[in-house]
PDB file of N, CA and C in Angstrom:
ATOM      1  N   UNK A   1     103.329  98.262 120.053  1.00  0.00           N
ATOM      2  CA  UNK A   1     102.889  97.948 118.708  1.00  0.00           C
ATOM      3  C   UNK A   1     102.492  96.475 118.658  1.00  0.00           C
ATOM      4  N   UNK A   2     101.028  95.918 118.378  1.00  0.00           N
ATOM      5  CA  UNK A   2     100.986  94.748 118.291  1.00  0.00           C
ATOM      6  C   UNK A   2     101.532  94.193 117.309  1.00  0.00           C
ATOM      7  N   UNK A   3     101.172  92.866 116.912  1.00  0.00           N
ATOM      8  CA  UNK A   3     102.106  92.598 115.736  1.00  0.00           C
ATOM      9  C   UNK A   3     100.752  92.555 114.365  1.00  0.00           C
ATOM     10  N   UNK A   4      99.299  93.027 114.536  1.00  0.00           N
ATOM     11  CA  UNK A   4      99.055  93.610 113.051  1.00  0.00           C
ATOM     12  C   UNK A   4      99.576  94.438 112.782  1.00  0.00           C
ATOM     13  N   UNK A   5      99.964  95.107 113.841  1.00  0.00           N
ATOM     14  CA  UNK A   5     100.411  96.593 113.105  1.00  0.00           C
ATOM     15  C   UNK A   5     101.994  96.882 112.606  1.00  0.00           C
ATOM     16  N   UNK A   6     102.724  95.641 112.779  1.00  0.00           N
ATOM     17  CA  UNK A   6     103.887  95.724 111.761  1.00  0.00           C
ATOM     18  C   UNK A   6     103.703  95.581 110.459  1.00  0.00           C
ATOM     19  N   UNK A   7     105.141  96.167 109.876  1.00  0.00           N
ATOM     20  CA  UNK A   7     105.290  96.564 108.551  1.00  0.00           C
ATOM     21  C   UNK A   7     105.980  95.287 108.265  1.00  0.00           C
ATOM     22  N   UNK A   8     105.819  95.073 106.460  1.00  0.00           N
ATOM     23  CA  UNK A   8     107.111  93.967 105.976  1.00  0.00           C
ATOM     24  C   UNK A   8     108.201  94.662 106.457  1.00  0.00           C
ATOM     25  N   UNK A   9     108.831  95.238 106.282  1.00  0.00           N
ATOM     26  CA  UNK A   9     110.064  96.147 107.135  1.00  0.00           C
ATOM     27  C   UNK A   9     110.394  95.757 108.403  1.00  0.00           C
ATOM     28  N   UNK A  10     109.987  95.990 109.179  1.00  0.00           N
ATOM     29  CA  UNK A  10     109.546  95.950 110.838  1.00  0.00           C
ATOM     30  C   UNK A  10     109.843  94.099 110.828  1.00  0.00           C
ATOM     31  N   UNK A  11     109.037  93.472 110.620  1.00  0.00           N
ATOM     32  CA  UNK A  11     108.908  92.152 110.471  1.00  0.00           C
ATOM     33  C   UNK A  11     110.689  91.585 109.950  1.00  0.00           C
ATOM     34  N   UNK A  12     110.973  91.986 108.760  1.00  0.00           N
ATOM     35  CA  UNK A  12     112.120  91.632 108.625  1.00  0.00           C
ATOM     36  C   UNK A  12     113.284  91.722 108.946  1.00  0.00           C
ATOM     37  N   UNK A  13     113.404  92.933 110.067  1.00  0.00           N
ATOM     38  CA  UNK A  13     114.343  94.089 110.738  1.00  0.00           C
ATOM     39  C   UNK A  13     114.561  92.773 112.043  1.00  0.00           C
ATOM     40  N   UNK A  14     113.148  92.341 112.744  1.00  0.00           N
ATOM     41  CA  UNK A  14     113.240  91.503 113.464  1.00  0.00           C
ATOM     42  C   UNK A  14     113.792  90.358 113.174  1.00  0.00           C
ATOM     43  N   UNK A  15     113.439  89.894 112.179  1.00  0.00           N
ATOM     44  CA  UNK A  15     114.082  88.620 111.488  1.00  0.00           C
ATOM     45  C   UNK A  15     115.138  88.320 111.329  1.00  0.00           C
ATOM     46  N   UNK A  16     116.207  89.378 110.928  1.00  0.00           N
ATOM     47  CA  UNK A  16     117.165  89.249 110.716  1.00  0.00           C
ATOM     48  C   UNK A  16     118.358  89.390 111.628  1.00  0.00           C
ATOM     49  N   UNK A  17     117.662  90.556 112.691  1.00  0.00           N
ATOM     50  CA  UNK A  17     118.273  90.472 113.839  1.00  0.00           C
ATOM     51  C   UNK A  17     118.259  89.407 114.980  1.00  0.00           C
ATOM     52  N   UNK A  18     117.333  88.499 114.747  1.00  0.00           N
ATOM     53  CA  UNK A  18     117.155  87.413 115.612  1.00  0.00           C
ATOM     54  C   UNK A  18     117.679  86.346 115.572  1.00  0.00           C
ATOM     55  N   UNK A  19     117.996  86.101 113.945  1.00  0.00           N
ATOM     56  CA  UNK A  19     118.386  85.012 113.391  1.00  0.00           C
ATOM     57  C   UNK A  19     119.914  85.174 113.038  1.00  0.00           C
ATOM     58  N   UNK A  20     120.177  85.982 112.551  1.00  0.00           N
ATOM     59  CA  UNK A  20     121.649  86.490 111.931  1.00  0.00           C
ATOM     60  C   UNK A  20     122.030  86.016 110.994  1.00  0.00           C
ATOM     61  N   UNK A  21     123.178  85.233 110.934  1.00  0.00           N
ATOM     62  CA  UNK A  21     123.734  84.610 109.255  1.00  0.00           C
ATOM     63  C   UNK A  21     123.693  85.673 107.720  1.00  0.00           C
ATOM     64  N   UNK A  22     123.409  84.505 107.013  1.00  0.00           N
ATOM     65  CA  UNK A  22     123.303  85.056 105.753  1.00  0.00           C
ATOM     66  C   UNK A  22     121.991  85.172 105.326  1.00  0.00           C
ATOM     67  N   UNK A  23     121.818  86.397 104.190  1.00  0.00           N
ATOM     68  CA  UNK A  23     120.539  86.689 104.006  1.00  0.00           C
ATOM     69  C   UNK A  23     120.275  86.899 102.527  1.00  0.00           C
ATOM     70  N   UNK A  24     119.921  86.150 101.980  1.00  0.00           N
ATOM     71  CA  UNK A  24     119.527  86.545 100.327  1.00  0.00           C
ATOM     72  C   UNK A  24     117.851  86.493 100.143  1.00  0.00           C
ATOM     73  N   UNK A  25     117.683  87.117  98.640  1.00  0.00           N
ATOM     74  CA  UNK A  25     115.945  86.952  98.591  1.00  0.00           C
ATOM     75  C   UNK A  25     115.440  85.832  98.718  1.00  0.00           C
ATOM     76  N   UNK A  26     115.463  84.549  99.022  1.00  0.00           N
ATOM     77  CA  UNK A  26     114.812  83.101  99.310  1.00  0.00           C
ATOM     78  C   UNK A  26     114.711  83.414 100.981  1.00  0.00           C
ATOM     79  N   UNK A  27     115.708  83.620 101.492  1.00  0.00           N
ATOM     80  CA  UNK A  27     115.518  83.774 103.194  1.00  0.00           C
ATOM     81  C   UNK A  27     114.504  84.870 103.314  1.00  0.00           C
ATOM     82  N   UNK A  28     114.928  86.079 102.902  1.00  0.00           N
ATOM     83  CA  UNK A  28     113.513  87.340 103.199  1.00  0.00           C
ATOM     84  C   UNK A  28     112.209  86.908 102.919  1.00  0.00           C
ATOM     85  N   UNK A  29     112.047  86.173 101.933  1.00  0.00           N
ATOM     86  CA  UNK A  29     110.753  86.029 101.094  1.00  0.00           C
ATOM     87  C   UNK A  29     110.495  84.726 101.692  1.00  0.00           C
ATOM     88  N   UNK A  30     110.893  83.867 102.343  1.00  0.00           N
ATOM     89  CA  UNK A  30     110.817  82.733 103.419  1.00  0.00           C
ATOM     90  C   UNK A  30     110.004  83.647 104.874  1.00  0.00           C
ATOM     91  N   UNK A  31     110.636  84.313 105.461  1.00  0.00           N
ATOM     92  CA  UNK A  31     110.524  85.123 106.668  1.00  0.00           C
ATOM     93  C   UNK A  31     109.352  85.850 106.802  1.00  0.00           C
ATOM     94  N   UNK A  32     109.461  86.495 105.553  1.00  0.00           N
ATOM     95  CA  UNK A  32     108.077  87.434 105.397  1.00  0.00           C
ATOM     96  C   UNK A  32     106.594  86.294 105.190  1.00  0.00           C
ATOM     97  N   UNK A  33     106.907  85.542 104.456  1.00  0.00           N
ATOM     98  CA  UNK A  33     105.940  84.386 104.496  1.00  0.00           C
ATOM     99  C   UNK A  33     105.537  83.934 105.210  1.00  0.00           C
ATOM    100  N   UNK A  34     106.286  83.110 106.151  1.00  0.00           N
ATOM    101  CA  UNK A  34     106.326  82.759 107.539  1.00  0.00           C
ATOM    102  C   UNK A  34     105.961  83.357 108.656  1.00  0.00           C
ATOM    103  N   UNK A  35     106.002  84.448 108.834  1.00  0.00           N
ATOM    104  CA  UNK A  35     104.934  85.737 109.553  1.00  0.00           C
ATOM    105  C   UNK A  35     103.680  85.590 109.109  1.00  0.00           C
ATOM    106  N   UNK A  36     103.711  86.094 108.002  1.00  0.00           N
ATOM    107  CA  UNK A  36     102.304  86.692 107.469  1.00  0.00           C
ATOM    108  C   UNK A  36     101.350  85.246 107.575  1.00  0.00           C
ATOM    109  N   UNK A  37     102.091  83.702 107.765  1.00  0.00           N
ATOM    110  CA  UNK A  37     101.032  82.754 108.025  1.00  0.00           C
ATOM    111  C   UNK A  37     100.866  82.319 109.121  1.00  0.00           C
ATOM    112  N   UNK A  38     101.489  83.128 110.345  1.00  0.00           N
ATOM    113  CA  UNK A  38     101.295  82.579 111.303  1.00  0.00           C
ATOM    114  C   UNK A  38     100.747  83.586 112.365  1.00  0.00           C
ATOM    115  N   UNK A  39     100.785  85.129 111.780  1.00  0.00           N
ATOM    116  CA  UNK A  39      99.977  85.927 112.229  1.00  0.00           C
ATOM    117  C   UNK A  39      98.077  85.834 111.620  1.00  0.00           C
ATOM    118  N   UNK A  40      98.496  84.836 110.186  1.00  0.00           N
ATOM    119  CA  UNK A  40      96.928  84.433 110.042  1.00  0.00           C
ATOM    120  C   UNK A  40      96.432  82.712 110.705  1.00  0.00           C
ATOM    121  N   UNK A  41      96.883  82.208 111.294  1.00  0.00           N
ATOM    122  CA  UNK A  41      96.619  80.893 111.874  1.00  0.00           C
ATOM    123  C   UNK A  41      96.413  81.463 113.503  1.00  0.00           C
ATOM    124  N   UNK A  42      97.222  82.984 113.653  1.00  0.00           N
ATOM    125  CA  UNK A  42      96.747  83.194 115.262  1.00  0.00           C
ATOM    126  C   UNK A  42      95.254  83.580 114.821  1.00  0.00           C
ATOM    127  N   UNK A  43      94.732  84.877 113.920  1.00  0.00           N
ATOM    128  CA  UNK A  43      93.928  85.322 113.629  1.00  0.00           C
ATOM    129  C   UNK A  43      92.647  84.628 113.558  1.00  0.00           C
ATOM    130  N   UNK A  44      93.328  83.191 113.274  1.00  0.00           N
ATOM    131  CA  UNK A  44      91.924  82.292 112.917  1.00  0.00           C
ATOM    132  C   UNK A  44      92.059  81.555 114.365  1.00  0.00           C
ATOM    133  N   UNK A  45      92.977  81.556 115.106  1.00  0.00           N
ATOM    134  CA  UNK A  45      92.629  81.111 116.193  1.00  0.00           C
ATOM    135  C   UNK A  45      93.045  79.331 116.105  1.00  0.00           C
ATOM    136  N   UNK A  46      94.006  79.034 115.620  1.00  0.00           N
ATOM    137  CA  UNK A  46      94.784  78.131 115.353  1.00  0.00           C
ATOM    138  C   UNK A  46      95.698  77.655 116.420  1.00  0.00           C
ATOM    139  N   UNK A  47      96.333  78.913 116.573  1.00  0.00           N
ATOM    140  CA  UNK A  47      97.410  79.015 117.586  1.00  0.00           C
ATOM    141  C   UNK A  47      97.390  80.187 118.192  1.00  0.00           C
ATOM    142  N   UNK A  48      97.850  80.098 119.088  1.00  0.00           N
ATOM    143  CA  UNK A  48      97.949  81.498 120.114  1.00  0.00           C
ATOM    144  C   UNK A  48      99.766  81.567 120.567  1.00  0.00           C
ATOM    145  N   UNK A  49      99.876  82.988 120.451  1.00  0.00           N
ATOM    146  CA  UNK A  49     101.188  83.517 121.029  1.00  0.00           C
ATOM    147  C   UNK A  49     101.287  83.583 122.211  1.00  0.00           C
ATOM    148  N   UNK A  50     102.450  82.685 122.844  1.00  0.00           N
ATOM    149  CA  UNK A  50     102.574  82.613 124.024  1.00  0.00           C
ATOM    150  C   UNK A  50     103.865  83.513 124.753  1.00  0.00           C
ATOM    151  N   UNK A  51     104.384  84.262 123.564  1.00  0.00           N
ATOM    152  CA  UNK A  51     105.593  85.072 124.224  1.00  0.00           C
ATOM    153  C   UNK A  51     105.376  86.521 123.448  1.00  0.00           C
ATOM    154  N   UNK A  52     104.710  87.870 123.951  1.00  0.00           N
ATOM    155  CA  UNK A  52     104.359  88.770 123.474  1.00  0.00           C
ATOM    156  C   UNK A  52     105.903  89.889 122.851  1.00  0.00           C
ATOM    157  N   UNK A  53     106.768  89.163 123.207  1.00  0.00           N
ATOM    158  CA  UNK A  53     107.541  89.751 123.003  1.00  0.00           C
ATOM    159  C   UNK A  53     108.786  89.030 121.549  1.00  0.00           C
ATOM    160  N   UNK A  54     108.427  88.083 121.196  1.00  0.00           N
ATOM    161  CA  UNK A  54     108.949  87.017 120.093  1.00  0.00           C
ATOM    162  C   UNK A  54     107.801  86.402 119.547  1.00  0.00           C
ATOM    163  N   UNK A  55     107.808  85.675 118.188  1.00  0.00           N
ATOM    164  CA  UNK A  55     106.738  85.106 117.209  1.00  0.00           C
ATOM    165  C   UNK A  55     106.970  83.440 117.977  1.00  0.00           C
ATOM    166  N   UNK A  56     106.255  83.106 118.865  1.00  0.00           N
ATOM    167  CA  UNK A  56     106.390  82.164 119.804  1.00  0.00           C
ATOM    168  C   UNK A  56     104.797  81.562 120.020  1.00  0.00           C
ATOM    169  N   UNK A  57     104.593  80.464 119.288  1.00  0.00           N
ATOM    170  CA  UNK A  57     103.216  79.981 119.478  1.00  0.00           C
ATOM    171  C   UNK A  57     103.258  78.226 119.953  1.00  0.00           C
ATOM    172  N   UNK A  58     101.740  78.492 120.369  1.00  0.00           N
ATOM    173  CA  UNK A  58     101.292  76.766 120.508  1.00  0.00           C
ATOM    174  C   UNK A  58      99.994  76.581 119.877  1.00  0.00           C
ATOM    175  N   UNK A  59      99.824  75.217 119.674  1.00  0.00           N
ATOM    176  CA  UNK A  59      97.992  75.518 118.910  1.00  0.00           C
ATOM    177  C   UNK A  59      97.821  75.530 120.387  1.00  0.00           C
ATOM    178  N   UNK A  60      96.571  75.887 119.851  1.00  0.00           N
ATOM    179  CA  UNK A  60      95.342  76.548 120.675  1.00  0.00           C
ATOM    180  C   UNK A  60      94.399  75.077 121.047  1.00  0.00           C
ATOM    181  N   UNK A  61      94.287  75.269 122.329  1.00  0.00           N
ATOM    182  CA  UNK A  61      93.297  73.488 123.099  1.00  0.00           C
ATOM    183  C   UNK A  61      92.385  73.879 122.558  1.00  0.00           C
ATOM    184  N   UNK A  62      91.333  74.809 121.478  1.00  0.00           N
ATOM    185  CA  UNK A  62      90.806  74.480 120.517  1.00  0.00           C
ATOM    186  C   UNK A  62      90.397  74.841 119.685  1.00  0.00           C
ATOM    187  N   UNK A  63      89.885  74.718 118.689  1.00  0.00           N
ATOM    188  CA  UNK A  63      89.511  75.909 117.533  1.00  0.00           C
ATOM    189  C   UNK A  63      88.061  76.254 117.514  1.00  0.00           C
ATOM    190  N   UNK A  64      87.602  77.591 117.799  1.00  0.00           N
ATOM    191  CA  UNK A  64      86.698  78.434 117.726  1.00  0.00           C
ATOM    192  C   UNK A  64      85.643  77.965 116.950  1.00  0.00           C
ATOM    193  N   UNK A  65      84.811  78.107 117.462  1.00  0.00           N
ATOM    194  CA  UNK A  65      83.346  77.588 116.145  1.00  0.00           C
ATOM    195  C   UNK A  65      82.755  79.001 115.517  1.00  0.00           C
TER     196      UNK A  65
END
């Protein structure tokens, strides 16, 4: 499953299992945010994922014309 094709669900299932602690609606709604802008900064080619298996990026040596 790449990661467009996760769900808010899916996304947060990971999140929470990765991170652990405590979890109220400011942390979810942090998390889910935090995905959804960094699966659009890969999209634009900002940054690229360097660990296909974790949300693990670097910018990108350069941005696309």
């Amino acid at each position: 499953m790449t990661r467009a094709q996760l769900t808010q669900w899916q996304v947060l299932f990971k999140a929470v299992r990765a991170l652990g602690g405590t979890w109220d609606t400011q942390r979810t709604v942090t998390a889910l945010r935090d995905a959804a802008l960094l699966h659009f900064l890969a999209q634009e080619g900002l940054i690229v994922r360097i660990d296909p298996s974790r949300a693990t990026y670097r910018v990108a040596k350069r941005r696309p014309s």
